[in-house]
N, C-alpha and C. Protein backbone atom coordinates (compact mmCIF):
# COMPACT_ATOMS: atom_id res chain seq x y z
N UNK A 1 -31.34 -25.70 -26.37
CA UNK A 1 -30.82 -24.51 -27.01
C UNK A 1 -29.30 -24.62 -27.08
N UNK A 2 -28.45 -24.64 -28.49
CA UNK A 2 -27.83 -24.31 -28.40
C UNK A 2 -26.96 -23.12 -28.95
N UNK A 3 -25.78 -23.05 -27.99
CA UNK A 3 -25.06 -21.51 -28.16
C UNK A 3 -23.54 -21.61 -28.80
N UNK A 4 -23.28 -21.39 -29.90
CA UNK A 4 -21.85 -21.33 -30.34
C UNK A 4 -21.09 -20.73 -29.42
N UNK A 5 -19.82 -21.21 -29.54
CA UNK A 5 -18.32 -20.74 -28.80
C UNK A 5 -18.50 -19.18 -29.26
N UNK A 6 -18.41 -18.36 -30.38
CA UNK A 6 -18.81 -17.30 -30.44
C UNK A 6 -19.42 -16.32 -29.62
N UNK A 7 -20.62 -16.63 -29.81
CA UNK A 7 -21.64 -15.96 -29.51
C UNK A 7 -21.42 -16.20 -28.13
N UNK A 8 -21.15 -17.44 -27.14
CA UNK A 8 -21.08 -18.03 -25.83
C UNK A 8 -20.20 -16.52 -25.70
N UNK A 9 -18.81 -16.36 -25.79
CA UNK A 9 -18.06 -15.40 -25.62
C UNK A 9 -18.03 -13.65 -25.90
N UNK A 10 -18.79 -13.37 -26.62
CA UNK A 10 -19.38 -12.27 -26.58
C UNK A 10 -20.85 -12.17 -25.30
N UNK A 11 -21.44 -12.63 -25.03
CA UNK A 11 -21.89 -13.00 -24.17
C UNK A 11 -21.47 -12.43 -22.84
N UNK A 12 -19.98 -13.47 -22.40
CA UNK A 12 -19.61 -13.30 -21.77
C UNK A 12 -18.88 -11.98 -21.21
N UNK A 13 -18.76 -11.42 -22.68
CA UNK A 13 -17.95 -10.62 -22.69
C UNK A 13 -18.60 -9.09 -22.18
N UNK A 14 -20.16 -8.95 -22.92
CA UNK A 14 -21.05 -7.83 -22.52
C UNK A 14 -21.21 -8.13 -20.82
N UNK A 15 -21.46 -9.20 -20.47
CA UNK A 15 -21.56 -8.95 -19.22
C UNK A 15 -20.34 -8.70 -18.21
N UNK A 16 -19.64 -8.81 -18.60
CA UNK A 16 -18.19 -8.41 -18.04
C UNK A 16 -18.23 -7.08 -17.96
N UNK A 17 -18.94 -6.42 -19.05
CA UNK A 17 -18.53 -4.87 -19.48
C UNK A 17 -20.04 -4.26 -18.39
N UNK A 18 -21.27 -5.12 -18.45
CA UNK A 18 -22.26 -4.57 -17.68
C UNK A 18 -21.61 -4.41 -16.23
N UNK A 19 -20.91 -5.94 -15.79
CA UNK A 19 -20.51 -6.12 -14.33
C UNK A 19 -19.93 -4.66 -13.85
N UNK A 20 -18.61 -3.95 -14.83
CA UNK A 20 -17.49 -3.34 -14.80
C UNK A 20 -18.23 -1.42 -14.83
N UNK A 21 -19.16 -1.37 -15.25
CA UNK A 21 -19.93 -0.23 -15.53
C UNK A 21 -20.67 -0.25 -14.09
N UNK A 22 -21.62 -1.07 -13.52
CA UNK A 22 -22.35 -0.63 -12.86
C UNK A 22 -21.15 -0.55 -11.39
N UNK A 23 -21.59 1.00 -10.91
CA UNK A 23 -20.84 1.37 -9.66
C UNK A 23 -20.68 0.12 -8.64
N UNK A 24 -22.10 -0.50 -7.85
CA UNK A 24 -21.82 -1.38 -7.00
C UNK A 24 -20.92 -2.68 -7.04
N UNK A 25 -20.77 -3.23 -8.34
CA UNK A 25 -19.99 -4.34 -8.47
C UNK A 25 -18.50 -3.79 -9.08
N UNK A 26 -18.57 -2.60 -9.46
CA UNK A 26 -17.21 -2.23 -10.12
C UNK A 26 -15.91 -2.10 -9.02
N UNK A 27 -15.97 -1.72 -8.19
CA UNK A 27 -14.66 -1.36 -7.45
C UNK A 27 -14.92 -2.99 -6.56
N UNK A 28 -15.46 -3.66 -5.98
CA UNK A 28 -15.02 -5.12 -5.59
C UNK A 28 -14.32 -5.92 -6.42
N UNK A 29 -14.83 -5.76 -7.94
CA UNK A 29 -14.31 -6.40 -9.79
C UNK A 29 -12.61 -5.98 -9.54
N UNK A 30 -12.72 -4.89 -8.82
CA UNK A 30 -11.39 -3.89 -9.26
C UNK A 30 -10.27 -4.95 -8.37
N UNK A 31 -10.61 -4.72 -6.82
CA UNK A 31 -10.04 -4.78 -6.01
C UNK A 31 -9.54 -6.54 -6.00
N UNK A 32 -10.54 -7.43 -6.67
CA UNK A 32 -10.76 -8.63 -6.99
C UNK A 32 -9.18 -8.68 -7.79
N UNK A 33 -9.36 -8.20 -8.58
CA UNK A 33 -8.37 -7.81 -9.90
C UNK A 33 -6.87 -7.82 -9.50
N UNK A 34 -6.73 -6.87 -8.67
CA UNK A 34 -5.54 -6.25 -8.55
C UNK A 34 -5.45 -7.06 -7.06
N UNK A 35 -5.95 -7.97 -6.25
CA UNK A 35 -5.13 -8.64 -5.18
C UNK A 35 -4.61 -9.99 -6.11
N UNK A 36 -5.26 -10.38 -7.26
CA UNK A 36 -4.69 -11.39 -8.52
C UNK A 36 -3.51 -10.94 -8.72
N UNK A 37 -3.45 -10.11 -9.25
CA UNK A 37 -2.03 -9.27 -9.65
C UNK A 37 -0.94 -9.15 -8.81
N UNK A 38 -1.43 -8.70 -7.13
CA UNK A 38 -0.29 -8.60 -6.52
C UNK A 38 0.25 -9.65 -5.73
N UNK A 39 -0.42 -10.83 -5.96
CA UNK A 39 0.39 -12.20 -5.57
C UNK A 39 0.98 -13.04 -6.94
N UNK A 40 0.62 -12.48 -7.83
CA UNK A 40 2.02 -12.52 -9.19
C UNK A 40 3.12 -11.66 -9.23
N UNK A 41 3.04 -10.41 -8.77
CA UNK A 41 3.74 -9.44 -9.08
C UNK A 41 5.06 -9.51 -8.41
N UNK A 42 6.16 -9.25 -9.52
CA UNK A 42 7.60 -9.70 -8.72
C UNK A 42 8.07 -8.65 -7.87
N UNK A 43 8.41 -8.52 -6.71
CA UNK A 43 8.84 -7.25 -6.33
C UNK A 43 10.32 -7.21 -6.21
N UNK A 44 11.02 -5.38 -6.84
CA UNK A 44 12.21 -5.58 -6.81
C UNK A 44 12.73 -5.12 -5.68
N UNK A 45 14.05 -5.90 -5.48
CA UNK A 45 14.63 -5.08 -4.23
C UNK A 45 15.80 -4.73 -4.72
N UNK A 46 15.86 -3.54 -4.01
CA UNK A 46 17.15 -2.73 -4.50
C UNK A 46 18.43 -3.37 -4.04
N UNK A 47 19.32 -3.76 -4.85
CA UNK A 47 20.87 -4.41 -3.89
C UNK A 47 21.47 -3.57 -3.78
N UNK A 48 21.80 -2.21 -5.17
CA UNK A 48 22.73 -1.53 -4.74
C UNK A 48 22.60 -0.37 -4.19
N UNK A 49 21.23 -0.05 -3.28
CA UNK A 49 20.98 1.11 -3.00
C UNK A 49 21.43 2.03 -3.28
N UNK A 50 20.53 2.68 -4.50
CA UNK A 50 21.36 4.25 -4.89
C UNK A 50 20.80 5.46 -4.75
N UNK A 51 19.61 4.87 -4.23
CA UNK A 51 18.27 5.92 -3.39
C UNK A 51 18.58 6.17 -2.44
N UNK A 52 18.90 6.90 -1.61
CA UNK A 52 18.92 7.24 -0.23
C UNK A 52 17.96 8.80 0.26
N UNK A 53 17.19 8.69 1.70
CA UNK A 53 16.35 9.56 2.17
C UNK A 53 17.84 10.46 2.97
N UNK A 54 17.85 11.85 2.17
CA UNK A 54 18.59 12.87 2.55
C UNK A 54 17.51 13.96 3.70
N UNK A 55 16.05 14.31 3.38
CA UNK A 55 15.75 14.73 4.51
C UNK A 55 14.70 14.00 5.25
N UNK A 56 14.49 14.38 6.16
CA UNK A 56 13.45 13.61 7.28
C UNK A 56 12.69 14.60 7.74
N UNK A 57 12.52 16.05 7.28
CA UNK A 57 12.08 16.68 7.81
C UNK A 57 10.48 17.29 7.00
N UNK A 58 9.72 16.13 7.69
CA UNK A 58 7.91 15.86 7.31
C UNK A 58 7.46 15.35 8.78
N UNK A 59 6.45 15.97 8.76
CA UNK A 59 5.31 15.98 10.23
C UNK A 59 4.38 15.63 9.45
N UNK A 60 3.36 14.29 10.14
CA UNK A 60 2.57 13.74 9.55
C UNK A 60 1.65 14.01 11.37
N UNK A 61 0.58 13.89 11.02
CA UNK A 61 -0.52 13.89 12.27
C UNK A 61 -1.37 12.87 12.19
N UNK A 62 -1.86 12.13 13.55
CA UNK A 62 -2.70 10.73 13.39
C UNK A 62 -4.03 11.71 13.71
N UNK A 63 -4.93 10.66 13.61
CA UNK A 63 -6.30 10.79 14.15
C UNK A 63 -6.87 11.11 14.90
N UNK A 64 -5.76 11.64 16.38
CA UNK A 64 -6.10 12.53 17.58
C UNK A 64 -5.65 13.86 17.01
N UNK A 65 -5.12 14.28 16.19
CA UNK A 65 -3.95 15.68 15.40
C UNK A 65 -3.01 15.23 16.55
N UNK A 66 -2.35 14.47 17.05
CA UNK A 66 -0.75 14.19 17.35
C UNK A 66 -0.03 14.26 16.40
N UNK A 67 1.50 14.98 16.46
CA UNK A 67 2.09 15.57 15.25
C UNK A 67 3.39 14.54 15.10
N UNK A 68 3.54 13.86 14.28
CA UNK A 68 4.53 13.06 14.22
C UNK A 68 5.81 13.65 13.51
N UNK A 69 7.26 13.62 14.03
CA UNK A 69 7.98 13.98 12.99
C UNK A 69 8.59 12.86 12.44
N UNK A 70 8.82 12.87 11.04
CA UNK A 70 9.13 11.31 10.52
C UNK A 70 10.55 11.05 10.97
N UNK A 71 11.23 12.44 11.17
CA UNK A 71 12.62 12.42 12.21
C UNK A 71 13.23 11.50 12.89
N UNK A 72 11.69 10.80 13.69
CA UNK A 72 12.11 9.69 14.87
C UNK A 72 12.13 8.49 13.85
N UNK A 73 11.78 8.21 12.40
CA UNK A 73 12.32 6.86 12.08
C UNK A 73 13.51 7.26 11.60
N UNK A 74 14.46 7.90 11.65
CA UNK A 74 15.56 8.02 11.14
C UNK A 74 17.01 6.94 12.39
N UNK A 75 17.48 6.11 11.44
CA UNK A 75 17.80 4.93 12.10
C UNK A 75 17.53 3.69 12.09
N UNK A 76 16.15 3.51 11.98
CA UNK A 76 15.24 2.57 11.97
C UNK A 76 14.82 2.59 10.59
N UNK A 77 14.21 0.77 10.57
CA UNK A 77 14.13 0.18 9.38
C UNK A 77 12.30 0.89 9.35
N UNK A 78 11.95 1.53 8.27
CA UNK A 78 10.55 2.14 7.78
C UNK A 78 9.93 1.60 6.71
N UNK A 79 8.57 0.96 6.62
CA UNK A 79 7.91 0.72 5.77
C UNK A 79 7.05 1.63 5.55
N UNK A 80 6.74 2.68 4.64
CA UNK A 80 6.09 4.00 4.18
C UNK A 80 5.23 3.61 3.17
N UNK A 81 3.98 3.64 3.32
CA UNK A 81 2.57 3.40 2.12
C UNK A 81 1.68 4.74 2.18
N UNK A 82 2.13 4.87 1.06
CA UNK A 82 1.14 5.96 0.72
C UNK A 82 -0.24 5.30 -0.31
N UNK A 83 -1.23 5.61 0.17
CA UNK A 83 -2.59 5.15 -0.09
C UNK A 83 -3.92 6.07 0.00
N UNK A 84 -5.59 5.59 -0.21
CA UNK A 84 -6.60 6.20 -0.11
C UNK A 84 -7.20 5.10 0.26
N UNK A 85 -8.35 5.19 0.88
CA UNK A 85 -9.62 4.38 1.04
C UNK A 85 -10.52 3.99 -0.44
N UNK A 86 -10.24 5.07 -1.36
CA UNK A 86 -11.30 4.87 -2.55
C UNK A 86 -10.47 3.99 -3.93
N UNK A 87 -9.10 3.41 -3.30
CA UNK A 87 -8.44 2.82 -4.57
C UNK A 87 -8.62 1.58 -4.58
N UNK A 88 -8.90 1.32 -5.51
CA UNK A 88 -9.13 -0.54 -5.33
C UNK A 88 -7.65 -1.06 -5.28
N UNK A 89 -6.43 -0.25 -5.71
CA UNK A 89 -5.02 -1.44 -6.00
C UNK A 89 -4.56 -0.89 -4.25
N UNK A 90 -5.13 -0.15 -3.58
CA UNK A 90 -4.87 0.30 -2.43
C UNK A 90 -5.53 -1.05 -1.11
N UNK A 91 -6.44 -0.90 -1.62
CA UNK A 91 -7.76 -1.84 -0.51
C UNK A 91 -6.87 -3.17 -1.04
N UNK A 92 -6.74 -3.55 -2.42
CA UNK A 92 -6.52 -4.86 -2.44
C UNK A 92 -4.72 -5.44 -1.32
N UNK A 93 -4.19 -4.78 -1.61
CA UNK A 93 -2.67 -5.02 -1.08
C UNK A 93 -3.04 -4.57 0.43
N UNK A 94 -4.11 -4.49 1.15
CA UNK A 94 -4.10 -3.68 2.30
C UNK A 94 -4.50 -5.33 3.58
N UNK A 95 -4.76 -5.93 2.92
CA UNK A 95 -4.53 -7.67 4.23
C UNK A 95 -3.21 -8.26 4.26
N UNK A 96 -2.32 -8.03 3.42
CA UNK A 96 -0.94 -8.01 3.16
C UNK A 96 -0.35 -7.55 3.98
N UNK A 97 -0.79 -6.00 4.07
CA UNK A 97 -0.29 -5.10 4.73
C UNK A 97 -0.55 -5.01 6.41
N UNK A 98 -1.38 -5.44 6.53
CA UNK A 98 -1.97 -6.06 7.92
C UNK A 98 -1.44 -7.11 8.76
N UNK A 99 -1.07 -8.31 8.04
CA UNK A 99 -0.45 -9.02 8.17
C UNK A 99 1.10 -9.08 8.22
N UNK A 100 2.04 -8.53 7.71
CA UNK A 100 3.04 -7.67 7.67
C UNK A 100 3.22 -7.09 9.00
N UNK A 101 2.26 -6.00 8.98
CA UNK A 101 1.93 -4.96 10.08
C UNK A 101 2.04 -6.18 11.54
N UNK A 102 1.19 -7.33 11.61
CA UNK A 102 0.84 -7.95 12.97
C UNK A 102 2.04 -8.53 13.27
N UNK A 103 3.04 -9.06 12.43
CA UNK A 103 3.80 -9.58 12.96
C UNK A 103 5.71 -8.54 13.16
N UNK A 104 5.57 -7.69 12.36
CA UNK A 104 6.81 -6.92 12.62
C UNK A 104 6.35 -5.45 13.15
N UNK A 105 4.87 -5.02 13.75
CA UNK A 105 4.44 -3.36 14.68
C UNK A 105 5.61 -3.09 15.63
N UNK A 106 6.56 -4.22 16.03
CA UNK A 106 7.07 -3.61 17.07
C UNK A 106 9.09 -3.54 16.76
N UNK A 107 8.97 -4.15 15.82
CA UNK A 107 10.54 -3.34 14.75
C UNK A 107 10.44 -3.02 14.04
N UNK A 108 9.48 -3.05 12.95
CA UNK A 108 9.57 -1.88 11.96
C UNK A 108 8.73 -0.43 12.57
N UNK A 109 9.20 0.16 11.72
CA UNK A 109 8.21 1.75 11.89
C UNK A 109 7.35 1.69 10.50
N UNK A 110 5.68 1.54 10.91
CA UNK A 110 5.18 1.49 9.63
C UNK A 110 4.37 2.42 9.62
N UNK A 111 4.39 3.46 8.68
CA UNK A 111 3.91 4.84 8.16
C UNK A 111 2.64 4.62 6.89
N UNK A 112 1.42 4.43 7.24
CA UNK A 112 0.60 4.50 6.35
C UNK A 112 -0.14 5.87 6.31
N UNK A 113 0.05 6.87 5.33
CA UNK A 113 -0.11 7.97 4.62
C UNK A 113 -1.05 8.39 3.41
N UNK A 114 -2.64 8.80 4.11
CA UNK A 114 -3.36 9.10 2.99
C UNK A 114 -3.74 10.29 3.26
N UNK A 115 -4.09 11.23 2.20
CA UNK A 115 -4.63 12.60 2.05
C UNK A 115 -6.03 11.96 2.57
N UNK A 116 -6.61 11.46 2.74
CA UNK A 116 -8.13 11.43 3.16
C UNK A 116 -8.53 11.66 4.27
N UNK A 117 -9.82 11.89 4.47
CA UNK A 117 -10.15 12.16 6.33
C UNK A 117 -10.22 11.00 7.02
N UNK A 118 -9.96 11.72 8.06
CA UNK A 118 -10.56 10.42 9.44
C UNK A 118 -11.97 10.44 9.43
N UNK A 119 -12.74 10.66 8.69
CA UNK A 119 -14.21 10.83 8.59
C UNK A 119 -14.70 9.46 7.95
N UNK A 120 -13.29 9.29 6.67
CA UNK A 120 -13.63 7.93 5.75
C UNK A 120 -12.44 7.11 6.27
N UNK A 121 -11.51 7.62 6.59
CA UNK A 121 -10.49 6.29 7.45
C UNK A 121 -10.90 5.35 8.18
N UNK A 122 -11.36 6.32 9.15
CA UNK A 122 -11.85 4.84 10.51
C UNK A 122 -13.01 3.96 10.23
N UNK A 123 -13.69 4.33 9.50
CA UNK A 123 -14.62 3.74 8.93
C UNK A 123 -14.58 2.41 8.46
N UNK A 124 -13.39 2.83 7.12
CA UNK A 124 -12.72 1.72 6.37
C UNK A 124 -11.53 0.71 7.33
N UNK A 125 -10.99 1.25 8.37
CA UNK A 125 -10.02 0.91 9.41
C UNK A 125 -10.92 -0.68 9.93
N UNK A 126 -12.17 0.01 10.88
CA UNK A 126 -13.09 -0.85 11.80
C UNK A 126 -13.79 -1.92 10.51
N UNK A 127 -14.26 -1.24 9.67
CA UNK A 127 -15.17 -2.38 8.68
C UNK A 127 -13.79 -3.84 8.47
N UNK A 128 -12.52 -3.13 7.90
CA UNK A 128 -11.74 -4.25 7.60
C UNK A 128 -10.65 -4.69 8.76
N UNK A 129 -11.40 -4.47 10.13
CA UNK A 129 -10.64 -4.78 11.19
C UNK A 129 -8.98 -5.07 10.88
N UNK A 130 -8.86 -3.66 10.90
CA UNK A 130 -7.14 -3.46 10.43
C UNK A 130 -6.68 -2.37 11.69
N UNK A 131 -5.78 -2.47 12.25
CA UNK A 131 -4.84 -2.02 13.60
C UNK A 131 -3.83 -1.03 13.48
N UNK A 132 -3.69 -1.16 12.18
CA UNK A 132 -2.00 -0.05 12.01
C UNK A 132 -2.84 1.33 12.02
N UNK A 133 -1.79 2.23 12.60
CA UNK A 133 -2.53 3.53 12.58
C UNK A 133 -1.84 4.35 10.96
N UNK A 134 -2.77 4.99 11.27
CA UNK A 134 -2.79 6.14 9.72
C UNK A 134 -2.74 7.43 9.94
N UNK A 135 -1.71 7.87 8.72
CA UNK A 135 -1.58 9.39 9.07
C UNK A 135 -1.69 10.04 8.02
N UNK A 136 -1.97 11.47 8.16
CA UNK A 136 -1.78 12.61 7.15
C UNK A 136 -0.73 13.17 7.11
N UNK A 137 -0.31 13.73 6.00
CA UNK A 137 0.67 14.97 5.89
C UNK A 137 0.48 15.91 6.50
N UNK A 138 1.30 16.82 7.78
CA UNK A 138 0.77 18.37 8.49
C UNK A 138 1.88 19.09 7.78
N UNK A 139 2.56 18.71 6.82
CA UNK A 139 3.72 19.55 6.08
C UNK A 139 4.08 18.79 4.93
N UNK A 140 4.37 20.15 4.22
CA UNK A 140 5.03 19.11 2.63
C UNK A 140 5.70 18.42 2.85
N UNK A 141 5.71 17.49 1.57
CA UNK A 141 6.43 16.00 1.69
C UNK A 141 7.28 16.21 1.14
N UNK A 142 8.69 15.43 1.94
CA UNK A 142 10.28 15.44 1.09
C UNK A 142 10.39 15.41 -0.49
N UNK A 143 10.65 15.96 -1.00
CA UNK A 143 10.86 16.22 -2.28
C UNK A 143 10.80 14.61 -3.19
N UNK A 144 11.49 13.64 -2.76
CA UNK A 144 11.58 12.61 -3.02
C UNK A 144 10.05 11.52 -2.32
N UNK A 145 9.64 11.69 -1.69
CA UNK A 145 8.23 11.56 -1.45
C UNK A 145 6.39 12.47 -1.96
N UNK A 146 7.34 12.80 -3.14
CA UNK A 146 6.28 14.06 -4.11
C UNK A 146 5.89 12.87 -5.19
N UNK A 147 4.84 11.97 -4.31
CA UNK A 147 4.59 10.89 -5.62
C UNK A 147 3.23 11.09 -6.38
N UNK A 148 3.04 10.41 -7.37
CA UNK A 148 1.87 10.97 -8.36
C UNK A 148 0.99 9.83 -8.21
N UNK A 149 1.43 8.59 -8.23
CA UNK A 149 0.49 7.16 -7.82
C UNK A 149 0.61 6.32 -6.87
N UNK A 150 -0.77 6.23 -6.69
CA UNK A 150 -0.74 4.98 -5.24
C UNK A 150 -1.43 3.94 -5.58
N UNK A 151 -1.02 2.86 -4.90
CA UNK A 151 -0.11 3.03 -3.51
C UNK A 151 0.65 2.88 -4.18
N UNK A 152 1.72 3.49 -3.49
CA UNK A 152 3.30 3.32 -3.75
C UNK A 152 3.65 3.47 -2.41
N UNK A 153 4.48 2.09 -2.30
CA UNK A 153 4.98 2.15 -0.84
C UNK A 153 6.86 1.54 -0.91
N UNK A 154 7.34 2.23 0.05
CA UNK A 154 9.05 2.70 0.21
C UNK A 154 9.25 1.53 1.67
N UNK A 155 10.65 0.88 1.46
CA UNK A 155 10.79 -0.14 2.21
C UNK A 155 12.66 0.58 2.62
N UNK A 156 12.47 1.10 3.50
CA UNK A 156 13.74 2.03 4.34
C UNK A 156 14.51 1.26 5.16
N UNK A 157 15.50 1.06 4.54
CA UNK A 157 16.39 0.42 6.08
C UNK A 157 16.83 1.80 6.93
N UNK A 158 18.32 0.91 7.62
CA UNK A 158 18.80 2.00 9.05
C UNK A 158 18.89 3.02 8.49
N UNK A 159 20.07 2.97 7.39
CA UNK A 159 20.88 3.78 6.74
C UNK A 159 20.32 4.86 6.24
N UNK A 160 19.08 4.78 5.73
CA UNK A 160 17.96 5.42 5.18
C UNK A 160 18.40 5.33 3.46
N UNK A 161 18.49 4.41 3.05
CA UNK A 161 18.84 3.36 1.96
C UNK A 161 17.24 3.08 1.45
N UNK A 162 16.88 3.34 -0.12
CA UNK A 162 15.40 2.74 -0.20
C UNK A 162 15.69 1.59 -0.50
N UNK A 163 15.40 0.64 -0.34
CA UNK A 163 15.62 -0.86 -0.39
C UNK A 163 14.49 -1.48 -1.59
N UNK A 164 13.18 -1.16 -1.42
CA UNK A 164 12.20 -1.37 -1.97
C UNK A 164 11.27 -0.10 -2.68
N UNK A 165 11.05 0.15 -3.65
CA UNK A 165 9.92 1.52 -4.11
C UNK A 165 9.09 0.38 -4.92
N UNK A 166 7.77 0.45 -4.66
CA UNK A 166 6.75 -0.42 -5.37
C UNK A 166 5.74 0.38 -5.78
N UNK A 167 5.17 0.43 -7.08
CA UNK A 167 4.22 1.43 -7.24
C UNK A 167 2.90 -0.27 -7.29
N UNK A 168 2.16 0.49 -7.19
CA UNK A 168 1.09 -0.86 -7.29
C UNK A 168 0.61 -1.51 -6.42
N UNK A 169 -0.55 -2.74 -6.34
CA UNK A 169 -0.62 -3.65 -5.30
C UNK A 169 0.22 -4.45 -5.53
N UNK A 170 0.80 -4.80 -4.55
CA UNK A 170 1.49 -5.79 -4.04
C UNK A 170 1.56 -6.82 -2.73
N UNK A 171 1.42 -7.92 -2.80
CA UNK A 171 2.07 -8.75 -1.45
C UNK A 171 3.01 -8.58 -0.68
N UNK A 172 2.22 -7.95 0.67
CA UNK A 172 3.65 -7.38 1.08
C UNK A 172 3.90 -8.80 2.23
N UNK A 173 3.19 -9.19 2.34
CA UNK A 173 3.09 -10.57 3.57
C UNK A 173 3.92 -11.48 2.69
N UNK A 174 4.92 -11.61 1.34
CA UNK A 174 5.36 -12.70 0.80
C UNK A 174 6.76 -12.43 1.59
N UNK A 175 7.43 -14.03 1.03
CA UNK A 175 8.40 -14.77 1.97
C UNK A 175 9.63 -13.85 1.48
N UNK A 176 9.88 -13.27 0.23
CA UNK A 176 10.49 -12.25 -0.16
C UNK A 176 10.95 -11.23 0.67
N UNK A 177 9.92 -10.62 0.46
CA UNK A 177 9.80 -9.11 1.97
C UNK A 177 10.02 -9.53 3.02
N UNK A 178 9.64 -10.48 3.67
CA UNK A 178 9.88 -10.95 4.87
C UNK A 178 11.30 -11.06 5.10
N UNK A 179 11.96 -11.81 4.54
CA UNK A 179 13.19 -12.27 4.12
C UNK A 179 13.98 -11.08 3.88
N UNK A 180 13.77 -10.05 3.47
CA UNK A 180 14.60 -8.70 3.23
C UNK A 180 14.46 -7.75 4.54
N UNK A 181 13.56 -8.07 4.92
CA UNK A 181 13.09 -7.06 6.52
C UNK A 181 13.95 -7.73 7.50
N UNK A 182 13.75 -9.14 7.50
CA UNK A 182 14.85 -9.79 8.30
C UNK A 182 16.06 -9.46 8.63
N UNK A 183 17.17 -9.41 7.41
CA UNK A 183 18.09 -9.05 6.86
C UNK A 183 18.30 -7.92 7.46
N UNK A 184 17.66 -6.74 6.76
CA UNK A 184 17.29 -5.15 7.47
C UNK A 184 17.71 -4.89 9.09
N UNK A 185 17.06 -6.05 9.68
CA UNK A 185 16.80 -5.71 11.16
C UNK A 185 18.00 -6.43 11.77
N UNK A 186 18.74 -6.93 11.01
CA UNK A 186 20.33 -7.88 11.49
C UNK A 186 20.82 -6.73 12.14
């Protein structure tokens, strides 16, 4: 039997669209997708910092309701991700983020921030044996942290300087970031 280049590609193409429709294979397709993307994706860093965090005054609560005020990273270099469990460009950039997380938990301050419960957090936490803790908002968010898409995650030096704003998945484990956190922590 044979199949023209045509037809071969339409083919291919319906089943792409079956794969992408049915729920169970669609958000792995997704997440597949967008960890492609975020080891292409260039990330910018800010040189001339013209962003700067004017307040600090947001209480976020972990998973026991311990009330954090974001207060205490003021000084300190902050990596801030705001995320969900149900986003695929979230899940995909999130072994990055882990990795990141294992090797700088104890100089950076890293703030991972989702509206979702600890009902579906820890869940997703233990399944993808990931360590960083997660928090909610217990108060509105700084005016300048009133974001509309995630993840979008904020890369804070001392100064409280945004250094980095990334909307998207991204690699945060590349030699880039690394290399700028470094710097940061001089």
């Amino acid at each position: 039997m044979n199949i023209s280049k045509p037809k071969l590609k339409n083919i291919i193409f319906l089943l792409l669209i079956v794969v992408l429709i049915i729920p169970q294979t669609r958000k792995p397709i997704q997440v597949l997708l967008h960890k492609a993307i975020a080891f292409v994706k260039p990330v910018s860093v800010n040189e001339e910092k013209l962003t700067k965090i004017t307040n600090y005054n947001w209480k976020l609560t972990d998973k026991r309701n311990t009330v954090i005020n974001f207060q205490t990273s003021k000084g300190k270099v902050v990596l801030l991700n705001f995320w969900a469990t149900w986003c695929p460009p979230c899940i995909a950039e999130m072994p990055s983020m882990q990795a990141l997380y294992d090797d700088y938990k104890d100089k950076v301050v890293f703030l991972f921030v989702t509206n979702d419960w600890y009902s579906e957090i820890n869940p997703f936490l233990t399944k993808n044996n990931y360590t960083f803790k997660v928090y909610r908002p217990a108060s509105d968010y700084p005016e300048f942290f009133n974001i509309s898409t995630i993840p979008r995650t904020f890369l804070i030096d001392k100064e409280g300087n945004v250094v980095i704003d990334e909307s998207g998945a991204t690699n945060w484990n590349s030699n880039k970031i690394r290399r700028t956190i470094d710097d940061l922590l001089k």
